[in-house]
Protein backbone atom coordinates (compact mmCIF):
# COMPACT_ATOMS: atom_id res chain seq x y z
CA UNK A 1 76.74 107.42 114.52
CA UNK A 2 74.55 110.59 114.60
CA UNK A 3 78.30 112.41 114.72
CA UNK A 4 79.39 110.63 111.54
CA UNK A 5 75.91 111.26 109.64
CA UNK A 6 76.27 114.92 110.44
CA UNK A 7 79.94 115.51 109.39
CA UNK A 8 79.66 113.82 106.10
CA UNK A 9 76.51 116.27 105.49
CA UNK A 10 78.37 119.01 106.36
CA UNK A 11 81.46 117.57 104.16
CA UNK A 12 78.81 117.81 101.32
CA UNK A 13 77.93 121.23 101.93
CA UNK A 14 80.85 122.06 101.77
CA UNK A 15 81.71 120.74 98.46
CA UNK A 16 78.73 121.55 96.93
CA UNK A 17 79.14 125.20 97.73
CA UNK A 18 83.01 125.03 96.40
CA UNK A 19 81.58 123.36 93.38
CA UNK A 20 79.31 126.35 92.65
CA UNK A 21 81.39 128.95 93.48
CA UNK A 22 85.06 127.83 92.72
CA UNK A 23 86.39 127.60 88.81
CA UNK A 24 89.05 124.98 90.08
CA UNK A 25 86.95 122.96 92.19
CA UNK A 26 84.79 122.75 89.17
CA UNK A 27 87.68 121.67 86.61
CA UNK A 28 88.82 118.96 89.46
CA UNK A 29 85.37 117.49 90.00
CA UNK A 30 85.15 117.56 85.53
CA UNK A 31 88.55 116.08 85.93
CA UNK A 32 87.80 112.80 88.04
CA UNK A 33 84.77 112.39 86.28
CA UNK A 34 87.06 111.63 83.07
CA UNK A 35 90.24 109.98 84.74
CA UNK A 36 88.28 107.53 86.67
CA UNK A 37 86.79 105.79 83.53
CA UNK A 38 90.36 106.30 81.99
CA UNK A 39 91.86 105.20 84.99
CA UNK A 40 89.84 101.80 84.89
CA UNK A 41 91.26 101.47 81.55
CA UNK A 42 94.54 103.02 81.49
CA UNK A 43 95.59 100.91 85.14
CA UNK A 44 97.09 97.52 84.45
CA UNK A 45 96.78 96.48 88.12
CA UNK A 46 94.08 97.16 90.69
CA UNK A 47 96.46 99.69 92.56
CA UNK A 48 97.43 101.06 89.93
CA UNK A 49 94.16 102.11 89.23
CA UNK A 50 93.43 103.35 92.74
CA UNK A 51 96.78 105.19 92.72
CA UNK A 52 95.62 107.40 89.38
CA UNK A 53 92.00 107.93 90.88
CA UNK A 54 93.56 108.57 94.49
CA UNK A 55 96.48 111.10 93.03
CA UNK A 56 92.93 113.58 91.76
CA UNK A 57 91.32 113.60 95.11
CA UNK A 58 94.65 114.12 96.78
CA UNK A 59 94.85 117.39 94.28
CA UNK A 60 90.78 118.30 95.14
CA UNK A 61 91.84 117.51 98.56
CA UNK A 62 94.81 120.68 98.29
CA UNK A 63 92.93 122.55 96.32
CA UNK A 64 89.75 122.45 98.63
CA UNK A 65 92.25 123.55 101.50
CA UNK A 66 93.90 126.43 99.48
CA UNK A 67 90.56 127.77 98.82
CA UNK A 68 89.62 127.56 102.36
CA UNK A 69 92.91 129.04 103.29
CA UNK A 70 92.30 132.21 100.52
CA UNK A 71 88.66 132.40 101.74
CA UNK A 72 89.64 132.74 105.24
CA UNK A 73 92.48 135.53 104.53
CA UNK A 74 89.67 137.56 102.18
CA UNK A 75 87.54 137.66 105.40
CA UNK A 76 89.98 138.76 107.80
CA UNK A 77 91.70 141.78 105.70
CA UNK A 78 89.81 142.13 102.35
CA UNK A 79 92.24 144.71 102.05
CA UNK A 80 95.46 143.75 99.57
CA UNK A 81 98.32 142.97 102.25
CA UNK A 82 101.89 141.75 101.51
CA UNK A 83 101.51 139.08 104.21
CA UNK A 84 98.17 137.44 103.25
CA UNK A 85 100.00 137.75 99.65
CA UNK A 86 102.60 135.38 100.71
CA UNK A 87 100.05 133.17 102.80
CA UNK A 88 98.00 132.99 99.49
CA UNK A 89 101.05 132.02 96.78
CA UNK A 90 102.41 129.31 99.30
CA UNK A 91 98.53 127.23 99.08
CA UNK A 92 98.94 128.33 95.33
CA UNK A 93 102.25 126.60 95.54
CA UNK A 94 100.53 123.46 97.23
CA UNK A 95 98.54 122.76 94.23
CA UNK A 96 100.90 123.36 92.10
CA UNK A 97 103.00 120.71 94.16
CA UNK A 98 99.58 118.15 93.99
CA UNK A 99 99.09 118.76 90.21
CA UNK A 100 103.03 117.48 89.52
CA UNK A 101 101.78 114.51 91.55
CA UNK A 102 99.45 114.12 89.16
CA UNK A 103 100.66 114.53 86.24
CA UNK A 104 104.00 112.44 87.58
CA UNK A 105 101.91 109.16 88.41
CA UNK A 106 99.64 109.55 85.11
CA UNK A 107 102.65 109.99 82.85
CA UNK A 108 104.23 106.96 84.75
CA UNK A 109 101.24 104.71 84.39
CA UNK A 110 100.94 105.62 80.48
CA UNK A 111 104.19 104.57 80.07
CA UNK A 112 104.14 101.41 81.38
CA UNK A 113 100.68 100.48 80.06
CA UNK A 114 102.33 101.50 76.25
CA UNK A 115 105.27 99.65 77.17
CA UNK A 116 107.91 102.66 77.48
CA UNK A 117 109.45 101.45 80.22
C-alpha cells in the first residue's frame, strides 16, 4: 500500500510541475474542467459521458508523454539535431492523432444528442 501511496504522490508531482511549466498541459487541464460539466450534459447515456470525459485524459495522457519525450531529448543534446527533430515531430504527431480523437467522439456525440444522425 505504502508503494501505491507513493506513486500516486509522485504522479502528482509530476502533473503539478507540467501544469506550471507547460502551455498545453495548462489548456488540457482548462479543457476538462469545461467538457466534463458539458459532458454531463451533452452525454445521453452514462458511457457516453465517460467516453467524452475519457477521450481528454487520453489526449493529457499523450500530451504528458510528448512532453516527457521533448524534455528528455532537450537534456541529452540541447543542441538543435536532425534526429531529436524527427523524435520530437512524431510525439507532436501523437497529439495531433489524440486531439482528432477528440474532436471525432465530441462531434459524434453532438450529433446524436441534436438529432443529426
Amino acid at each position: 500500500m505504502d508503494a501505491w501511496i507513493a506513486a500516486f504522490r509522485n504522479s502528482c508531482a509530476g502533473l503539478i510541475f507540467a501544469v506550471r511549466t507547460e502551455r498545453a498541459v495548462r489548456q488540457e487541464v482548462l479543457a476538462l474542467i469545461v467538457v466534463i460539466p458539458a459532458a454531463l450534459i451533452i452525454g445521453q447515456t452514462l458511457w457516453i459521458k465517460i467516453a467524452l470525459i475519457c477521450v481528454v485524459l487520453l489526449l493529457m495522457a499523450v500530451e504528458l508523454l510528448n512532453t516527457c519525450i521533448e524534455k528528455l531529448c532537450d537534456h541529452v543534446t540541447p543542441a538543435i539535431h536532425p534526429q531529436i527533430k524527427v523524435v520530437k515531430d512524431m510525439g507532436s504527431a501523437a497529439v495531433l492523432a489524440a486531439l482528432l480523437i477528440v474532436a471525432s467522439v465530441w462531434m459524434a456525440a453532438i450529433a446524436q444528442t441534436l438529432g443529426l444522425v
